[in-house]
Protein backbone atom coordinates (compact mmCIF):
# COMPACT_ATOMS: atom_id res chain seq x y z
CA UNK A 1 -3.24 36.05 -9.61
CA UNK A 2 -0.36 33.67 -7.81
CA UNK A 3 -0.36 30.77 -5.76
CA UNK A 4 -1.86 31.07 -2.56
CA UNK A 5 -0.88 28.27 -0.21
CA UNK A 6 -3.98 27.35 2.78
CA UNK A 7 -3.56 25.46 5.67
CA UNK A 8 -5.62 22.36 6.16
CA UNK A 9 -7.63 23.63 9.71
CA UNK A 10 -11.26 22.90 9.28
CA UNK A 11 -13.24 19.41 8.91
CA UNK A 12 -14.38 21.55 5.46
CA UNK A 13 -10.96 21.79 4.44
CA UNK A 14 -10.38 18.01 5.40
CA UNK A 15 -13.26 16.83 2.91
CA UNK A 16 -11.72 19.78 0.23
CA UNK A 17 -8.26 18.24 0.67
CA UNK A 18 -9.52 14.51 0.06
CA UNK A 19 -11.86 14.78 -2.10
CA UNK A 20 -9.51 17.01 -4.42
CA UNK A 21 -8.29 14.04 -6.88
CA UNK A 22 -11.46 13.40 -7.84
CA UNK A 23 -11.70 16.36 -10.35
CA UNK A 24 -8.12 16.41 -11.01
CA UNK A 25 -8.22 11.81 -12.28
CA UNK A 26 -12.02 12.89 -12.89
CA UNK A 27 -10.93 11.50 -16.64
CA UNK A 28 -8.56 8.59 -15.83
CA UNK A 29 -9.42 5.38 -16.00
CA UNK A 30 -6.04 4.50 -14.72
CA UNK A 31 -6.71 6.20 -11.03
CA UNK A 32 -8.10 4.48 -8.26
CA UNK A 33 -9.17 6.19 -5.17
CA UNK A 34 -8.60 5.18 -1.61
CA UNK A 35 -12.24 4.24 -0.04
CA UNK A 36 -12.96 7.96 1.63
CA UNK A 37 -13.54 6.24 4.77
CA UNK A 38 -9.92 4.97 4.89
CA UNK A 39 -8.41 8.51 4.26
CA UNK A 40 -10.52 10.01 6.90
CA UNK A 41 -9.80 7.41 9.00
CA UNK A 42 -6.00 7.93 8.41
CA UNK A 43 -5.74 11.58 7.87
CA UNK A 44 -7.75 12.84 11.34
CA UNK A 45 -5.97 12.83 14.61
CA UNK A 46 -8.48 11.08 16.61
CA UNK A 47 -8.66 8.59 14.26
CA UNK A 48 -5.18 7.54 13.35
CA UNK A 49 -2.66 5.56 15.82
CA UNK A 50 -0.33 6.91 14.13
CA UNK A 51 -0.33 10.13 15.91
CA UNK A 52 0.93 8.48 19.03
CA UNK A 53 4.34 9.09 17.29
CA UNK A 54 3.64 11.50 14.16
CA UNK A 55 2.74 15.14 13.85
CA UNK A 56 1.90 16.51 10.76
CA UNK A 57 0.46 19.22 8.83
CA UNK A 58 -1.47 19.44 5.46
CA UNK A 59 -2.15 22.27 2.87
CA UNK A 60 -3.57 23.15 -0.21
CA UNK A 61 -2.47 25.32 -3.59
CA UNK A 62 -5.51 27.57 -5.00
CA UNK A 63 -5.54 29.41 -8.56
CA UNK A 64 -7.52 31.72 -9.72
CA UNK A 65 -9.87 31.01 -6.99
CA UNK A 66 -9.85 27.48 -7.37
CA UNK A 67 -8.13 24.54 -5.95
CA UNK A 68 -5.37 23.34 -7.78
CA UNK A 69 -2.69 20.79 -5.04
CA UNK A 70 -2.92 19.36 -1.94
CA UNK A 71 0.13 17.74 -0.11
CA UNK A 72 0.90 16.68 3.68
CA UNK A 73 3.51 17.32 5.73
CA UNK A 74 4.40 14.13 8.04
CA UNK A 75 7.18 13.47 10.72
CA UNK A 76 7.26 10.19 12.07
CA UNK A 77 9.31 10.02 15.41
CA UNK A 78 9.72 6.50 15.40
CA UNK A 79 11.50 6.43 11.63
CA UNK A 80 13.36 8.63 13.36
CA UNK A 81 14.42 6.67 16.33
CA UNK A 82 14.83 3.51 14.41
CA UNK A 83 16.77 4.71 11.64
CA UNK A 84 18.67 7.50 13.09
CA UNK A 85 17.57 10.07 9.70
CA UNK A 86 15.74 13.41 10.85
CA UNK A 87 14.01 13.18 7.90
CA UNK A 88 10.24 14.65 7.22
CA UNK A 89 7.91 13.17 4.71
CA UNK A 90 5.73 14.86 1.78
CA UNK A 91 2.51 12.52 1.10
CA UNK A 92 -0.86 12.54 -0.42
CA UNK A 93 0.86 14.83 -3.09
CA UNK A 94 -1.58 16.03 -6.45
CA UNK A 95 -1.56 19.18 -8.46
CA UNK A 96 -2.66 20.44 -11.88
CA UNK A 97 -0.04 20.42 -14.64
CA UNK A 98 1.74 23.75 -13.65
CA UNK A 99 5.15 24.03 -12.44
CA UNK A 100 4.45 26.74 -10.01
CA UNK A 101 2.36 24.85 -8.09
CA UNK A 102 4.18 22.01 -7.50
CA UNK A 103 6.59 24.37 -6.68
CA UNK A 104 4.83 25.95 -3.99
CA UNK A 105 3.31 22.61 -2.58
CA UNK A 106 6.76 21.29 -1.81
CA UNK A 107 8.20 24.67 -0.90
CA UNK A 108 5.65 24.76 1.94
CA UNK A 109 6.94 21.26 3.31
CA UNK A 110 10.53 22.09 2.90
CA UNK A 111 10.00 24.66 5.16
CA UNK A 112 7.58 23.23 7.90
CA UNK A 113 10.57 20.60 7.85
CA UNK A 114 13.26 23.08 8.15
CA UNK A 115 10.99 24.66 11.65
CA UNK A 116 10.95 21.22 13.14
CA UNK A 117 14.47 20.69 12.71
CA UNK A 118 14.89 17.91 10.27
CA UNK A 119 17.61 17.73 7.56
CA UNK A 120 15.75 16.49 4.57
CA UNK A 121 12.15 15.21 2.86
CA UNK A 122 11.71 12.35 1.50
CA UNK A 123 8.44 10.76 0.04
CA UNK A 124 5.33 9.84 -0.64
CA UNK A 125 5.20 8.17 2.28
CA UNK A 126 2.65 8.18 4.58
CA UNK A 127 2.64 7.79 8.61
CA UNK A 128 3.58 3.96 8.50
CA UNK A 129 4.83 1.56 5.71
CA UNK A 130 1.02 -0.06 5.55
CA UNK A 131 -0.42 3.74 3.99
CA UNK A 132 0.16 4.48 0.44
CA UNK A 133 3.79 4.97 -0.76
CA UNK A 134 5.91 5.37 -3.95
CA UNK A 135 5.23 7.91 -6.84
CA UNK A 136 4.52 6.17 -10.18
CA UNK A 137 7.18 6.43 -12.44
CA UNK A 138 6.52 3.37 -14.97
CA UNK A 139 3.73 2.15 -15.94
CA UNK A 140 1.51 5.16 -16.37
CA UNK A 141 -0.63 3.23 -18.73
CA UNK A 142 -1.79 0.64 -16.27
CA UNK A 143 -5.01 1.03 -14.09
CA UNK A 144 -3.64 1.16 -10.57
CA UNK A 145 -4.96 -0.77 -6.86
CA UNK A 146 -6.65 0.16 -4.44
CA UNK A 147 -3.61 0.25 -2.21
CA UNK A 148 -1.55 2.22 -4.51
CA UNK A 149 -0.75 5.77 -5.40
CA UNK A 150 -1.92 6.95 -9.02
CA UNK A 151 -0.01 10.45 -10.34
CA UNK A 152 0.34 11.54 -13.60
CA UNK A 153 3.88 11.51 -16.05
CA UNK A 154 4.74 15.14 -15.06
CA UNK A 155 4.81 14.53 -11.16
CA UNK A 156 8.81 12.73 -11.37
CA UNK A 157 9.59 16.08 -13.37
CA UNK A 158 8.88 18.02 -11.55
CA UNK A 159 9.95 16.53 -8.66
CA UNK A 160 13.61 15.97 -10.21
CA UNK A 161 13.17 19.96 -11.19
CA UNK A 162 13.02 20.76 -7.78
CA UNK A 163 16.54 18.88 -6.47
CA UNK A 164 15.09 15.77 -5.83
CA UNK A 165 16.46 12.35 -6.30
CA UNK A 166 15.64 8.65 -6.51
CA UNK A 167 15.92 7.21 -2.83
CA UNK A 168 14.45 3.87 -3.36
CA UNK A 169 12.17 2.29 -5.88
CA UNK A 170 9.85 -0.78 -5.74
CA UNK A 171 8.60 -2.85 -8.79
CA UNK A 172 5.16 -4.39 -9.47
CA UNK A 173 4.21 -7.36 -11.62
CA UNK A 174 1.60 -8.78 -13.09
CA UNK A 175 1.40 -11.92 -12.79
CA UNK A 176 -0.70 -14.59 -14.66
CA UNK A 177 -1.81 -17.49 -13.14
CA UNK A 178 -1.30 -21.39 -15.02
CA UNK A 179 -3.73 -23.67 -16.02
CA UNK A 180 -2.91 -25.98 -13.42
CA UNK A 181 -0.11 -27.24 -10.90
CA UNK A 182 1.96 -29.98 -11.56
CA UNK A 183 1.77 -33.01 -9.28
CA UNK A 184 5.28 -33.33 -9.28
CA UNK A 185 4.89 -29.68 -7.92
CA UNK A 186 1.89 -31.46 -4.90
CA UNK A 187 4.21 -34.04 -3.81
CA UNK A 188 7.16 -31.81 -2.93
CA UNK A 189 5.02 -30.00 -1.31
CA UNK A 190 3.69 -32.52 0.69
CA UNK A 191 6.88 -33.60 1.33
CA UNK A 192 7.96 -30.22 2.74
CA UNK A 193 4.47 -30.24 4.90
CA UNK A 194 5.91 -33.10 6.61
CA UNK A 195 9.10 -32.36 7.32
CA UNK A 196 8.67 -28.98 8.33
CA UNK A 197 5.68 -29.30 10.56
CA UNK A 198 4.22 -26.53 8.62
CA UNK A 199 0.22 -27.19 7.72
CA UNK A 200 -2.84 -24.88 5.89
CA UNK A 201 -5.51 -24.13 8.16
CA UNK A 202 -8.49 -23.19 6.97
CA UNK A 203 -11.10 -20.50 7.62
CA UNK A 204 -14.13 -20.04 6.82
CA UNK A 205 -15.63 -16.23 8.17
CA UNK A 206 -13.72 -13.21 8.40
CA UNK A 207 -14.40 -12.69 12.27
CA UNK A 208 -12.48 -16.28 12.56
CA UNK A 209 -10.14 -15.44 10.96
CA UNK A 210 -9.80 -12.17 13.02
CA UNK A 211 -10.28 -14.19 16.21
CA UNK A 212 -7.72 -16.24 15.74
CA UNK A 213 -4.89 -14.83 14.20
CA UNK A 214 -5.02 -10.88 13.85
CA UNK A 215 -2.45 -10.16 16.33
CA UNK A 216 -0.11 -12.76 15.27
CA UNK A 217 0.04 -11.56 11.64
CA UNK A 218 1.17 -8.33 12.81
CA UNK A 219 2.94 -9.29 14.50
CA UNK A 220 4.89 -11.13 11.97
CA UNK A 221 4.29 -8.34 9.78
CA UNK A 222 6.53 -6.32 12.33
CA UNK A 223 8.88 -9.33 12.61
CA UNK A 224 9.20 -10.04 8.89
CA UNK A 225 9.43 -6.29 7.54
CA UNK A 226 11.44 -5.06 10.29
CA UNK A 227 14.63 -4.47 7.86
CA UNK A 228 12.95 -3.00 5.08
CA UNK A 229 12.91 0.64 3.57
CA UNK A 230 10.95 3.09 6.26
CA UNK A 231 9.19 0.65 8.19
CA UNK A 232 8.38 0.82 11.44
CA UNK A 233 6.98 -1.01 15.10
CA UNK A 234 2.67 -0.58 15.03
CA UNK A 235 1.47 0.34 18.23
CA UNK A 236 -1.29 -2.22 19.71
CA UNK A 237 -3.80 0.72 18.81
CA UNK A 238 -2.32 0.53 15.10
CA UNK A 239 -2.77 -3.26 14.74
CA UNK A 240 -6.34 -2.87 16.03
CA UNK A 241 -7.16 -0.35 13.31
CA UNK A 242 -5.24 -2.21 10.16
CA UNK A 243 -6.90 -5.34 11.20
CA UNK A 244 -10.26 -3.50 10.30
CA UNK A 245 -8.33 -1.93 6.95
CA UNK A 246 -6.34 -4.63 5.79
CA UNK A 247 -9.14 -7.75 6.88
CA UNK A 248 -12.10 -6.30 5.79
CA UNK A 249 -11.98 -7.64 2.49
CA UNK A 250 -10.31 -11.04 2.55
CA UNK A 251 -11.87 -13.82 1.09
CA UNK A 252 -11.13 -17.63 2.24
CA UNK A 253 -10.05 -18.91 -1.23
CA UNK A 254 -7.79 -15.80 -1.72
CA UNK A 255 -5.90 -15.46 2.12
CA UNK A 256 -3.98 -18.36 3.00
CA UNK A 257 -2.77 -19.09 6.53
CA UNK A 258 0.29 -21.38 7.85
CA UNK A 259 0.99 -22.86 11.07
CA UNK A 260 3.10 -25.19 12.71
CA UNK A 261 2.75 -28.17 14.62
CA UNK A 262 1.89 -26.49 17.78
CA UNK A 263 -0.48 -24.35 15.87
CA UNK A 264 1.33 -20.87 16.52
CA UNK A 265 1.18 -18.94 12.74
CA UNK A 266 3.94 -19.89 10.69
CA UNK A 267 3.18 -17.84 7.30
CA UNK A 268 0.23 -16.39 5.72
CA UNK A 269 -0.29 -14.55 2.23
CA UNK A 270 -3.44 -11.93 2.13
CA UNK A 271 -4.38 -11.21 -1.25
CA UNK A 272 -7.94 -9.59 -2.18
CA UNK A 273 -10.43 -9.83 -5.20
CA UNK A 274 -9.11 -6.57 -7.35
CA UNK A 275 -11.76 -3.65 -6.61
CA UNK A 276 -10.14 -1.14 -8.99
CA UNK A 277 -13.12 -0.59 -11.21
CA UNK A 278 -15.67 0.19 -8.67
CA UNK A 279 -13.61 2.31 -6.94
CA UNK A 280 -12.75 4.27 -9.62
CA UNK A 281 -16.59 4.52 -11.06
CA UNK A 282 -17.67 6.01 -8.07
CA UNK A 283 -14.53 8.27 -6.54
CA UNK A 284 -13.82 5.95 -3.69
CA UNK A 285 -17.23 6.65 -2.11
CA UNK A 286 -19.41 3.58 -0.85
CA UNK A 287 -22.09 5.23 -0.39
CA UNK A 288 -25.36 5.06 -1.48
CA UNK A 289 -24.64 2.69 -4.72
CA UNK A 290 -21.00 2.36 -4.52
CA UNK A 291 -20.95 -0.38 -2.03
CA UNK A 292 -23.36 -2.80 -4.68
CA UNK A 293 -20.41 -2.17 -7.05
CA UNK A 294 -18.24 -3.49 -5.13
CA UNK A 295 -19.70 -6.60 -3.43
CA UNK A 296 -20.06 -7.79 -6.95
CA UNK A 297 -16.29 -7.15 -7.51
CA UNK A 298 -15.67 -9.23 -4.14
CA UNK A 299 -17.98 -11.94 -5.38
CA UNK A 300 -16.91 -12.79 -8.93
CA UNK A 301 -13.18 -11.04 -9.80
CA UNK A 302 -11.13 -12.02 -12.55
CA UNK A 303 -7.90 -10.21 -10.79
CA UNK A 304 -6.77 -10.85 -7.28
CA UNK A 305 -3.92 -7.96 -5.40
CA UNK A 306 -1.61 -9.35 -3.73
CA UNK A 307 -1.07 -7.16 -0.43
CA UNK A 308 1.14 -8.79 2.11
CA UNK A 309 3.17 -11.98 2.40
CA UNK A 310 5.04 -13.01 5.27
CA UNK A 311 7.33 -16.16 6.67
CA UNK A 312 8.48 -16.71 9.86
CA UNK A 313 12.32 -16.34 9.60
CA UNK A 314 13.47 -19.56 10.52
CA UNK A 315 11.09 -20.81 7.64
CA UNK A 316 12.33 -18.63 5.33
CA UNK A 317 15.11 -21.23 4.43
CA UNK A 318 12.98 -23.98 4.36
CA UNK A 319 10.79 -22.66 1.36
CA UNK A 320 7.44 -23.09 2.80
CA UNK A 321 6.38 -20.28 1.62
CA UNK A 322 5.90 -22.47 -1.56
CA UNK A 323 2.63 -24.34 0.57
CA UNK A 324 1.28 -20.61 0.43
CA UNK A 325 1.84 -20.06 -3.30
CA UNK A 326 0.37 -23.48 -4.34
CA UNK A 327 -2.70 -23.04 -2.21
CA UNK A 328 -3.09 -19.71 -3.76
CA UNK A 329 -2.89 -20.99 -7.08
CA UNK A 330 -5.01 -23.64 -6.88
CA UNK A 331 -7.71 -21.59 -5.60
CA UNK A 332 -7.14 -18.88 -8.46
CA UNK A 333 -7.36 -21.41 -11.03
CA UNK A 334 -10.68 -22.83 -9.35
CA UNK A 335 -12.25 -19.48 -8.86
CA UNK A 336 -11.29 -18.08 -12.26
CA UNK A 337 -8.58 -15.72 -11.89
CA UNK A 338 -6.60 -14.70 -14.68
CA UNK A 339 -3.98 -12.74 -12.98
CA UNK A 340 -2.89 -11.81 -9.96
CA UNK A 341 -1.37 -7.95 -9.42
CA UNK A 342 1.72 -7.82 -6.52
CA UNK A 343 1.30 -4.30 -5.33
CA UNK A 344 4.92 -3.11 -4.76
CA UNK A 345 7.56 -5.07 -3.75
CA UNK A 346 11.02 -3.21 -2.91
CA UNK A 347 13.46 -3.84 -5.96
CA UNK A 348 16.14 -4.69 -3.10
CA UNK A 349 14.14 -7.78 -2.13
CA UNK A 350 14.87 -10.53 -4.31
CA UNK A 351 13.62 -12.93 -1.91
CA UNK A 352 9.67 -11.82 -2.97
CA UNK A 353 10.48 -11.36 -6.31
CA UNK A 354 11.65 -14.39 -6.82
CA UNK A 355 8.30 -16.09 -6.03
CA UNK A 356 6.94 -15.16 -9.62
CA UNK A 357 10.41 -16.68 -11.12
CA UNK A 358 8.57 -19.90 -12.57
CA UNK A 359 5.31 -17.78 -13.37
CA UNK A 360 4.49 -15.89 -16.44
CA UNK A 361 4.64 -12.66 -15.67
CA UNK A 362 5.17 -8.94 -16.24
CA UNK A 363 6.52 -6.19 -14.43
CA UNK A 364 4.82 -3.17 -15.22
CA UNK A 365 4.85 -0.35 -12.91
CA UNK A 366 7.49 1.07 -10.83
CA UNK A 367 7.34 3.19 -7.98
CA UNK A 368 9.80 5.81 -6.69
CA UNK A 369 10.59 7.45 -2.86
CA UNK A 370 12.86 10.70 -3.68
CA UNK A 371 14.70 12.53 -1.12
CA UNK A 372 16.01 16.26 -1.01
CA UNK A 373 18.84 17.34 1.52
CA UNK A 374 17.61 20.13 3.37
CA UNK A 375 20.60 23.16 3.13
């Protein structure tokens, strides 16, 4: 029998199309699943922001009667505005080790693309820079985040097989935290405190923290990552929902917040307790013993993810973003941590990388976006 390609209609195929990487990673200790309440939450129209400005469309390959790929279709109409590129975007892309299929998955998006008039695909990407991006292409030995996309060593192949090229790549490191900061280190910072009017504030619950500076760190977030690769303005509805994603996890001694003297949010670095193991033992899922799993890994981790850092720009300069980095330390080495993972970081942005410069450290994955003129 040959491929046959289905489109995505019913909440059945929904659950079919999400749950799919769970038989095809069933054996790798590497994957790690997105919770299954964040893809539903990000893949259903009345759930997703996102669809203020996106359309999209999502299918699956079958075999032999069985299901064997899955891959979305996505147009963004904001990238578009922004960056002046009618470009569409392949994500939440998985199939069996066969050619063919691949074939087939991306043959379907080429040509969904080609009906809404764009002029090329590019991806994974998903419907904003804050969803899972970046196909593994180093680093296929290394267990992978929560907020990261897992694929296996044929995926670039085939990719590259089917006229696609590198775009842009980020790098990941892992980084290992010292035995303790130097107090030459604790007086220039001190000394920068002062001059720059810059201060830690701390919190203590995550609904304070929520109260009193949710908006404002999207707001940076939208003010910080404006320039970089694909990103684009979130909606008021958007910050709302990745307040819930992206703040549901943080813990006080891991997600540091700056302000300045008039207390208006300066900086702030969120970085979570690594959850990779749970959600890999139990596919993502919560639910019913999932969730026990997990507030363990919140409680006592030996690995923290780095997810988003952010500096005001006319602090930038000023290197405060050295208060956040020694606060985070200090509390690593007090709670434990041996290392700290930095999710990607765009190998064009020397400014983040070079936070880790005076660190021991590896980099150990690396991610790729490839893009395909369409003719």
């Amino acid at each position: 029998m040959g491929i046959e390609i289905r489109t995505v209609e019913s909440p059945r195929d929904l659950k079919a199309f999400i749950t799919f990487p769970e038989k095809l990673y069933s054996s790798t200790p590497q994957w790690v699943p997105a919770p299954v309440f964040d893809e539903i939450n990000t893949l259903r129209r009345d759930k997703n922001p996102a669809f203020e400005f996106c359309e999209s469309a999502y299918w699956t390959a079958w075999k032999d009667g069985a299901m064997v790929g899955r891959v979305a279709g996505i147009i963004n109409h904001r990238y578009i505005e922004k960056w002046s590129h009618r470009y569409a975007r392949f994500g939440w892309i998985d199939f069996i080790e066969d050619f063919e299929v691949a074939k087939a998955l991306v043959g379907v998006v080429e040509n969904w693309a080609r009906s809404k008039g764009m002029e090329a695909v590019h991806g994974p990407l998903g419907f904003t820079d804050l969803d899972r991006e970046g196909l593994l292409v180093e680093g296929f030995q290394e267990r992978s985040t929560f907020a990261t996309i897992y694929n296996f060593p044929y995926y670039p192949e085939y990719l590259e097989r089917l006229g696609y090229a590198k775009d842009i790549d980020w790098v990941e490191f892992l980084v290992q935290t010292p035995d303790s900061i130097p107090e030459k280190l604790l007086r220039v910072n001190e000394l920068l405190s002062k001059r720059s009017g810059v201060r830690l504030v701390e919190w203590t619950t995550r609904r304070d923290l929520k109260r009193r500076f949710a908006k404002e760190i999207f707001g940076l977030i939208d003010d910080a990552y404006a320039e970089l690769y694909g990103t684009t303005p979130l909606s008021e509805r958007q910050v709302k929902a990745y307040v819930n994603q992206y703040l549901g996890f943080v813990d006080p001694r891991f997600t540091k917040v700056l302000v300045d003297a008039e207390g208006k949010l300066a900086g702030f670095a969120i970085t979570v307790p690594n959850l990779s193991e749970p959600l890999n033992r139990h596919k993502g899922k919560l639910f019913p013993f999932g969730w026990i799993s997990l507030l363990r890994a919140l409680k006592n981790p030996t690995t923290i993810d780095m997810l988003l850092v952010a500096v005001r720009k006319e602090y930038v300069a000023r290197g405060v973003v050295a208060l956040l980095m020694t606060a985070l330390n200090d509390s690593a080495i007090k709670a434990g941590i041996k290392f700290a993972e930095t999710n990607p970081e765009l190998e064009t942005n020397l400014a983040v990388q070079n936070l880790w410069k005076d660190f021991s450290k590896r980099q150990h994955k690396r991610r790729r976006v490839y893009l395909k003129r369409l003719e």
